[in-house]
Protein backbone atom coordinates (compact mmCIF):
# COMPACT_ATOMS: atom_id res chain seq x y z
CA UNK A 1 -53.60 -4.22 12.02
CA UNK A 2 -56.37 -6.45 10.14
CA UNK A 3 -57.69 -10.01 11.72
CA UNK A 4 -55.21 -11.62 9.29
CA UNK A 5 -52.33 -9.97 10.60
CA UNK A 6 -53.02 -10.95 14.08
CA UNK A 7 -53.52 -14.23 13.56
CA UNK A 8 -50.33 -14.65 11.50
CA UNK A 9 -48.96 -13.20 14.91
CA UNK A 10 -50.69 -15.80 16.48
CA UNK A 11 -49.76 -18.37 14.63
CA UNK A 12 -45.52 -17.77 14.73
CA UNK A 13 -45.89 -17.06 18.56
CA UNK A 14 -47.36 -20.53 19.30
CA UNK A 15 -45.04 -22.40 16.77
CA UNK A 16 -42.63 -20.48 18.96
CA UNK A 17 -43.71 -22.45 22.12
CA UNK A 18 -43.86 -25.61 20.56
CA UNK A 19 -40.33 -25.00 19.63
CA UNK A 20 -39.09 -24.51 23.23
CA UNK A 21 -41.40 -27.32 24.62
CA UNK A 22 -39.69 -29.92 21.87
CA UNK A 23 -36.33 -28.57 22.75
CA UNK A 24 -36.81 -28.86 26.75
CA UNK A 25 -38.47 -32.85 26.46
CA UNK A 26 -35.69 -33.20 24.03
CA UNK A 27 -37.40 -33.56 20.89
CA UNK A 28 -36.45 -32.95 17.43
CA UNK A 29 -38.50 -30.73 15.66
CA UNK A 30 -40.60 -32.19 12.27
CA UNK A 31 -38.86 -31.11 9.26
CA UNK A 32 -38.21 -32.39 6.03
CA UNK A 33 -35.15 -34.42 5.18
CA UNK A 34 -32.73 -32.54 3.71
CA UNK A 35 -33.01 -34.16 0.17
CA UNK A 36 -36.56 -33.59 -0.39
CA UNK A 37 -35.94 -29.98 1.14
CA UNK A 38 -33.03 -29.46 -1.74
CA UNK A 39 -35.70 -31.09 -4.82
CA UNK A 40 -38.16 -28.73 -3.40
CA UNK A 41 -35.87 -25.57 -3.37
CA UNK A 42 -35.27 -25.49 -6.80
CA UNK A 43 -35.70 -27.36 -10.08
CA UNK A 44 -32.86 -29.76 -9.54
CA UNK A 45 -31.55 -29.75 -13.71
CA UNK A 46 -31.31 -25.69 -13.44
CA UNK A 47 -28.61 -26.25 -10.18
CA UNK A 48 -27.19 -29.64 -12.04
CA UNK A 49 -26.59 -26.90 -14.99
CA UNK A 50 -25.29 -24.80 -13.17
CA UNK A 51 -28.14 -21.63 -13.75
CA UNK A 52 -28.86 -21.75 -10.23
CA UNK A 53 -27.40 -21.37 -7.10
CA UNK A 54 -29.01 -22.80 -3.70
CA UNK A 55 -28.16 -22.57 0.15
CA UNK A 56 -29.60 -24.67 2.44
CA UNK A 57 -29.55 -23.36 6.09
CA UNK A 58 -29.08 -26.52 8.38
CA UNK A 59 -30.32 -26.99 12.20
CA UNK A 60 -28.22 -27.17 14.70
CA UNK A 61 -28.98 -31.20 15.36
CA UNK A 62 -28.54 -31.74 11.48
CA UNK A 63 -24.43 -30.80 11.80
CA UNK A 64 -24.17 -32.39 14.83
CA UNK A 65 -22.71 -35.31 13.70
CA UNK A 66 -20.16 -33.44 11.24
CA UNK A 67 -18.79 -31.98 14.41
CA UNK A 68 -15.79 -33.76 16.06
CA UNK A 69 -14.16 -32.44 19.49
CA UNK A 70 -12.14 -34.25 21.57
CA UNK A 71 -12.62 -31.51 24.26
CA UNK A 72 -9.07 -31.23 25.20
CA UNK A 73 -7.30 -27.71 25.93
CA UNK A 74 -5.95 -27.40 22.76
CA UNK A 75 -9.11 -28.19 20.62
CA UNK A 76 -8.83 -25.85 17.70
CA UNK A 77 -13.03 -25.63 17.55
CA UNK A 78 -12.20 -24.16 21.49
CA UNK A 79 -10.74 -20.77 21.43
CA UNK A 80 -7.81 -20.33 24.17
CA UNK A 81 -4.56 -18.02 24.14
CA UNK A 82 -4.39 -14.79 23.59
CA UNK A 83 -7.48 -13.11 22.18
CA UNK A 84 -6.08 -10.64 19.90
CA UNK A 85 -3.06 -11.65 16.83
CA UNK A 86 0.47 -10.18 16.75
CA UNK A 87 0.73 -8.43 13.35
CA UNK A 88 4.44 -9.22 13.25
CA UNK A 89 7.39 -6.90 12.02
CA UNK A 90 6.79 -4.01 10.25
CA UNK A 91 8.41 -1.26 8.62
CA UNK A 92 7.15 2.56 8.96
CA UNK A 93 5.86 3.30 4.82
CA UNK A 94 5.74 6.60 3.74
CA UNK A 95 7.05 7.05 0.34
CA UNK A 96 3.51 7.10 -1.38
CA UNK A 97 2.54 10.18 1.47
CA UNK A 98 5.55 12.27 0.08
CA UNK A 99 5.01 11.99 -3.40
CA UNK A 100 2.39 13.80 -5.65
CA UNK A 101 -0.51 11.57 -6.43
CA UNK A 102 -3.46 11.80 -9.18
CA UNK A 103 -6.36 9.42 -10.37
CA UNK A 104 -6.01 8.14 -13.78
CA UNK A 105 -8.52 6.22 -16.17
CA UNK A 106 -5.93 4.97 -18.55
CA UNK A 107 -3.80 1.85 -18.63
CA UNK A 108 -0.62 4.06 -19.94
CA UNK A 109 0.46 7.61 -18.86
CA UNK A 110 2.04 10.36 -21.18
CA UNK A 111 2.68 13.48 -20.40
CA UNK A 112 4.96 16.21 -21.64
CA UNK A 113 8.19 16.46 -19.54
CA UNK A 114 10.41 19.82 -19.76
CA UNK A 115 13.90 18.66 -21.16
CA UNK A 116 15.82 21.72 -21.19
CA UNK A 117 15.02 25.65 -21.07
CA UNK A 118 16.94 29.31 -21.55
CA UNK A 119 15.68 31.78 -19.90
CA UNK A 120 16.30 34.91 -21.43
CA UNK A 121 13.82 37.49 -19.56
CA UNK A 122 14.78 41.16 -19.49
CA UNK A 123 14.14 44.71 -19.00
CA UNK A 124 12.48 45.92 -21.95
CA UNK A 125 15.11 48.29 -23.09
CA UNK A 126 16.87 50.42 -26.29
CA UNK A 127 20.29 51.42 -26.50
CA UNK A 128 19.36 55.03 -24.97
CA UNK A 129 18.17 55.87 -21.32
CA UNK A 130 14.72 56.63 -23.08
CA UNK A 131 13.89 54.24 -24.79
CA UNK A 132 12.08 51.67 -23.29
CA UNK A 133 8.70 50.78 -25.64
CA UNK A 134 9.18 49.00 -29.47
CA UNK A 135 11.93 47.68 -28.72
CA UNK A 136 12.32 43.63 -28.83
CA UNK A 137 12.43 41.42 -25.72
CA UNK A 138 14.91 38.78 -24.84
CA UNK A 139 13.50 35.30 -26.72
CA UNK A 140 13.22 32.29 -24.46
CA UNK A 141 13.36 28.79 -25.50
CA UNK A 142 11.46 25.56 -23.84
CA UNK A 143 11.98 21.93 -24.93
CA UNK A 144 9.72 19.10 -23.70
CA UNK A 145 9.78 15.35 -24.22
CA UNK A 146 6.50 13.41 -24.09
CA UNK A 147 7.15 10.47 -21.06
CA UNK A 148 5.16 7.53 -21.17
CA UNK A 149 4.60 5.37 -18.39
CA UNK A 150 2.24 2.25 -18.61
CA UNK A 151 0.24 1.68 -15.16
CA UNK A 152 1.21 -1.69 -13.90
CA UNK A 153 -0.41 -4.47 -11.09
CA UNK A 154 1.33 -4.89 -8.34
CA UNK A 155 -0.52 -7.60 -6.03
CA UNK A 156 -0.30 -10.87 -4.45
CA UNK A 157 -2.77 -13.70 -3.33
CA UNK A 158 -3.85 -16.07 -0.46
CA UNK A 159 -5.72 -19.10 -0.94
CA UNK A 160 -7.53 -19.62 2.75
CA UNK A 161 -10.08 -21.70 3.93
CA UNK A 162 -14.04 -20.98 3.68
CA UNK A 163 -14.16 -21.86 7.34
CA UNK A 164 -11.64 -19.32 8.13
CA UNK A 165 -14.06 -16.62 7.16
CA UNK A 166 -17.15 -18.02 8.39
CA UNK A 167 -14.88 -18.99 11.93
CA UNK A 168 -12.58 -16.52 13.09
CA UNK A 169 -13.23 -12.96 12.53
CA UNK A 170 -9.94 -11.78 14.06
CA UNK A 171 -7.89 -13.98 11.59
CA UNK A 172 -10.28 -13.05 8.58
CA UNK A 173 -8.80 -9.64 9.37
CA UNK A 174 -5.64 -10.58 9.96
CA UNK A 175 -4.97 -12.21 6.53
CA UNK A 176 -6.85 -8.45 4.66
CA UNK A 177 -4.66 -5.95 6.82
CA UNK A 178 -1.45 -8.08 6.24
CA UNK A 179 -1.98 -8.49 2.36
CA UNK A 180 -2.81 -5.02 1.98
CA UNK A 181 0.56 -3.98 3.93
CA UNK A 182 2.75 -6.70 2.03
CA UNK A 183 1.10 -5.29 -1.50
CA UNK A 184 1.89 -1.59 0.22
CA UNK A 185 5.61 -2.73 1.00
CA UNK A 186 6.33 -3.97 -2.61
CA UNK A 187 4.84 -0.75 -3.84
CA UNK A 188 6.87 1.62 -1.37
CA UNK A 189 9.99 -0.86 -3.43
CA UNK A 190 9.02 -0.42 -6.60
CA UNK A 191 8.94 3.56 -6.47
CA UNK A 192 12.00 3.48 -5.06
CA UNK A 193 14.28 0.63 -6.78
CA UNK A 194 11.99 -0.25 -9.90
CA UNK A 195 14.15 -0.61 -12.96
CA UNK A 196 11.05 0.07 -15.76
CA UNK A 197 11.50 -3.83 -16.44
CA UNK A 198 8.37 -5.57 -17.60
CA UNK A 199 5.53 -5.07 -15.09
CA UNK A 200 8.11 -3.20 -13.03
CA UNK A 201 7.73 0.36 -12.19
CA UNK A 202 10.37 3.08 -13.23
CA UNK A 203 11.59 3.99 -9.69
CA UNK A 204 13.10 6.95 -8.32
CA UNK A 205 16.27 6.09 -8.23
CA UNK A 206 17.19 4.53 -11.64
CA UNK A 207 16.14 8.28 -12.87
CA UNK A 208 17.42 10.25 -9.90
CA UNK A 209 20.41 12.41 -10.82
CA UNK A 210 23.74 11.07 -9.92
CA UNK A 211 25.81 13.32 -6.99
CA UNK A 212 29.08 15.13 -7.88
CA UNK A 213 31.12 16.09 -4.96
CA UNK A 214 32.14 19.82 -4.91
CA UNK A 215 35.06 19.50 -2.61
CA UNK A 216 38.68 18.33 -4.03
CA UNK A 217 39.20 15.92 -2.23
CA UNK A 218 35.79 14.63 -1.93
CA UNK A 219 34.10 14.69 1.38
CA UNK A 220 34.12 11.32 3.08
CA UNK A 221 31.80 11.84 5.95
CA UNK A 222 28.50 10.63 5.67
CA UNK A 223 26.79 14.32 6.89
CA UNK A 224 29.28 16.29 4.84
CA UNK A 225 28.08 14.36 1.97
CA UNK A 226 24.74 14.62 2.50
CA UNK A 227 24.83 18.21 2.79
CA UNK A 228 26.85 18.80 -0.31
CA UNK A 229 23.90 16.57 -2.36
CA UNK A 230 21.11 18.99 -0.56
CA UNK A 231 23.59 22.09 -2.29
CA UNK A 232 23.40 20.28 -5.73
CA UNK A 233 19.12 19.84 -5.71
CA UNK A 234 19.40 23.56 -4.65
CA UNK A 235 21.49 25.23 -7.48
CA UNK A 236 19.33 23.04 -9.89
CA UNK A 237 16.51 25.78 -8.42
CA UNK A 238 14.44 22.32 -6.67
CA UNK A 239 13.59 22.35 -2.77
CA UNK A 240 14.81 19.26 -1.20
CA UNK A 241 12.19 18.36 1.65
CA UNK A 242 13.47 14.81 2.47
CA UNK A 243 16.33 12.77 3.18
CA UNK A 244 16.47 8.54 2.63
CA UNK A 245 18.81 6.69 4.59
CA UNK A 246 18.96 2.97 5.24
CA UNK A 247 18.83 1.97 8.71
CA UNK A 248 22.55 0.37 9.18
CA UNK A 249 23.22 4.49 7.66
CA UNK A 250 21.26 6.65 9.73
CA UNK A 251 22.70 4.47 12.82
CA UNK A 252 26.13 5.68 11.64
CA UNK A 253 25.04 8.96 11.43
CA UNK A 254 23.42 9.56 15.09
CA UNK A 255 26.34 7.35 16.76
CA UNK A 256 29.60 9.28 15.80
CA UNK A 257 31.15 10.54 18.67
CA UNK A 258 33.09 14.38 18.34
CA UNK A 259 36.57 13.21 18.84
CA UNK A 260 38.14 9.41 20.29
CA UNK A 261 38.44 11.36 23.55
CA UNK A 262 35.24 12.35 23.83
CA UNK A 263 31.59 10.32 24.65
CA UNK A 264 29.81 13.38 23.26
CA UNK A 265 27.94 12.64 20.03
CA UNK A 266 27.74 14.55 16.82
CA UNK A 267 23.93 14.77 16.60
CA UNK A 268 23.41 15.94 19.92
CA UNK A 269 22.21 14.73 23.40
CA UNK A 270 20.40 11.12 22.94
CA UNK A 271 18.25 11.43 25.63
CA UNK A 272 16.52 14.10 23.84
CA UNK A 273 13.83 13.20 21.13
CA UNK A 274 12.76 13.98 18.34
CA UNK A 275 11.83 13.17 14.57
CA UNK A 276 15.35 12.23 12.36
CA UNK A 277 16.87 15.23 11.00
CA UNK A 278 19.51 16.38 8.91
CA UNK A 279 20.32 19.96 7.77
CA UNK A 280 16.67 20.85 8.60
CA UNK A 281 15.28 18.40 6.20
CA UNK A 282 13.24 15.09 7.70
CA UNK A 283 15.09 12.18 7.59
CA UNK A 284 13.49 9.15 6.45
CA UNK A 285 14.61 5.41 7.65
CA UNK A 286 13.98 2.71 5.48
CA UNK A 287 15.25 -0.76 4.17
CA UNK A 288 13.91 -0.41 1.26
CA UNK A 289 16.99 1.43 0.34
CA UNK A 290 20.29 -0.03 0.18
CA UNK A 291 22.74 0.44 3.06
CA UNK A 292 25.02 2.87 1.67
CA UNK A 293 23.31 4.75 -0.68
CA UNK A 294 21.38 8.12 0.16
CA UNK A 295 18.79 9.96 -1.95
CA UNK A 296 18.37 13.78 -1.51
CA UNK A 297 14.86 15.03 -3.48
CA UNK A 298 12.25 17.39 -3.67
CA UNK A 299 9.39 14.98 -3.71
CA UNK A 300 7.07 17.72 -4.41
CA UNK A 301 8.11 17.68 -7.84
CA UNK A 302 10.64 14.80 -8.75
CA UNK A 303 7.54 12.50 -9.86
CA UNK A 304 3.88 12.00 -9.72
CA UNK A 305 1.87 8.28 -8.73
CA UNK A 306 -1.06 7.68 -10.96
CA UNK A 307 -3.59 5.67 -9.35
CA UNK A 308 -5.45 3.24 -11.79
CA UNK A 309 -6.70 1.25 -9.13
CA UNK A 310 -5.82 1.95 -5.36
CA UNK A 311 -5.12 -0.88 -3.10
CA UNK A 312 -7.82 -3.15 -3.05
CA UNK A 313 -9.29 -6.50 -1.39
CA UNK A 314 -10.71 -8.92 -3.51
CA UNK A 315 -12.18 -11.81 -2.71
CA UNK A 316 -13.69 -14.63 -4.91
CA UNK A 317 -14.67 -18.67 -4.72
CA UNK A 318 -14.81 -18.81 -8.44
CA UNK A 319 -10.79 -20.11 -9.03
CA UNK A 320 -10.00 -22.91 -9.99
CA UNK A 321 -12.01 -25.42 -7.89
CA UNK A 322 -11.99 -23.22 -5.05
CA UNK A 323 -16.04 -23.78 -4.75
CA UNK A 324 -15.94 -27.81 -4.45
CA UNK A 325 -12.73 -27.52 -2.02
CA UNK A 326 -14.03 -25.22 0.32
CA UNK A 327 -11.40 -22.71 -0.25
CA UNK A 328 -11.84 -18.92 -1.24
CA UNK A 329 -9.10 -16.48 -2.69
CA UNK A 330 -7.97 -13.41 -1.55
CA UNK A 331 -6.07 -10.81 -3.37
CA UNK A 332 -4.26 -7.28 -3.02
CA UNK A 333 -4.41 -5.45 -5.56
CA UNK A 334 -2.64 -2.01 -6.77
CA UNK A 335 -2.67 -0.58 -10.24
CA UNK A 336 -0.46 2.69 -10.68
CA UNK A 337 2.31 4.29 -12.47
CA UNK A 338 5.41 6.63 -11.57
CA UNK A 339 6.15 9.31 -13.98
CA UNK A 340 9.39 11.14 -12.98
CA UNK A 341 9.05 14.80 -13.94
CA UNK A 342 12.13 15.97 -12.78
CA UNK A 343 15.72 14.12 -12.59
CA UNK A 344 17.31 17.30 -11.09
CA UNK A 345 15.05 17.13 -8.42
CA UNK A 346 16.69 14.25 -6.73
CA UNK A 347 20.30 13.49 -6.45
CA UNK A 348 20.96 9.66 -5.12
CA UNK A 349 25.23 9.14 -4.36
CA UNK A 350 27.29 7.01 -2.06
CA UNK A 351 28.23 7.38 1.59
């Protein structure tokens, strides 16, 4: 360390002193006002322009007098209740987990889809017991159709207070974990119930293949049903993994009692647990689905998410007049597209 150093040292540590001295007599200490401070920052034309951007950092003194509390118990500059803020209802998501997902750089998606196919693989064979090479093999025949999916935006946003930010930390993330799980619940709805409308997606069940009962008369109870849907996704050769059932359903489903006679129930003892089931296939419960309506699928290979743009925070003052009211935007964001590979795969019906 040279002499320069140390007396730079020096030089801080005793402004230091006079610092606390001025603060304990009550003193202010000697700065500039804050006008000649803001001509001095900067060339004043560049910021009038609008080339330049200052900050002035203010002492404590100087804001004084833009601070008003009445001191009273429920000052809002005076933190009191709880400490921590209730998130508020929420439903469990999962519908984004279960499906196939892949990163995409393009705004549309089009891939080739398999239509139809005839399968005509054999033993290589001749009309004698010998003959077995030259001779032709069974011909099979694939037929694809090119699907095209555009990615769309999904999102919302919240205009909130620059105080807000600067304020309350808690609340600052309050406002980015419930955006990003409203823009998550409008996306868990679209891949279900979009209808491929303009900036919609092209949900799951608008392509989903409708049920056909195989009993004569056609089952009526809700698990019958549901089983006879997981026997149609089977003899299309798919593996269903997962069951959707509305809420108002599934209650249906685990309340039936064995007889009018009887307080046993169908699905079992209630007191034990366990994760919804049906047939050996997870049950998921979800509004997002209508009451009434099921969908059986193998979500392994009904459809595919493309993620343009995962979910996102954004943040910005430069909307609108956002920068002379104090106000900053925030906005959820979600760019993707579904591209259903596979009606069979999925069978959606009535209970």
């Amino acid at each position: 360390m040279n002499v320069k150093d140390t007396e730079s040292q020096l030089v801080a540590a005793m402004s230091g002193l006079v610092s606390i001295q001025q603060y304990l007599v009550g003193m202010q200490p000697t700065i500039d006002p804050v006008g000649e401070r803001l001509l001095k920052g900067a060339d004043l034309s560049r910021v009038i322009a609008g080339n330049e951007r200052m900050t002035l950092k203010l002492l404590p003194y100087e804001l004084k007098a833009a601070i008003t509390s009445t001191g009273a118990i429920n000052d809002r500059l005076v933190p009191s209740g709880t400490p921590t803020l209730d998130y508020g209802a929420r439903s469990v998501l999962f519908l984004q987990d279960l499906l196939p997902r892949f990163p995409t750089r393009n705004g549309a998606i089009e891939i080739p889809v398999l239509s139809s196919k005839t399968n005509n693989a054999a033993p290589q064979a001749g009309n004698s017991p010998l003959e077995r090479e030259n001779v032709t093999m069974g011909e099979s025949a694939y037929a694809f159709v090119n699907s095209y999916e555009p990615v769309e935006t999904i999102g919302h946003y919240l205009p909130v207070s620059k105080q807000i930010f600067e304020d309350s930390g808690q609340l600052t993330g309050f406002i980015n974990s419930e955006m990003l799980y409203g823009l998550a619940e409008k996306v868990e709805d679209q891949l279900l119930n979009g209808d491929a409308s303009t900036g919609s997606l092209n949900g799951l069940l608008a392509n989903a293949s409708a049920y056909v009962s195989s009993s004569s008369p056609a089952y009526t109870n809700e698990v019958d049903i549901i089983r006879d849907a997981i026997r149609q996704v089977r003899l299309a050769k798919f593996g269903p993994n997962g069951i959707i059932l509305n809420e108002a359903d599934w209650f249906a489903v685990e309340t039936r009692k064995r007889g009018s006679t009887t307080d046993a129930y169908v699905a079992g003892d209630p007191r034990l647990g366990g994760e919804p089931s049906l047939w050996g296939l997870p049950v998921h419960v979800s509004n997002a689905i209508a009451a009434g309506t099921f969908l059986v699928a193998d979500f392994n290979r009904c459809g595919i998410i493309f993620d343009r743009e995962e979910a996102m925070i954004e943040v910005s003052r430069h909307d609108g007049n956002s920068f002379t009211t104090g106000m900053v935007t925030v906005a959820a964001t979600q760019r993707l597209a579904l591209v259903n590979t596979n009606p069979l795969a999925m069978v959606k019906g009535a209970l």
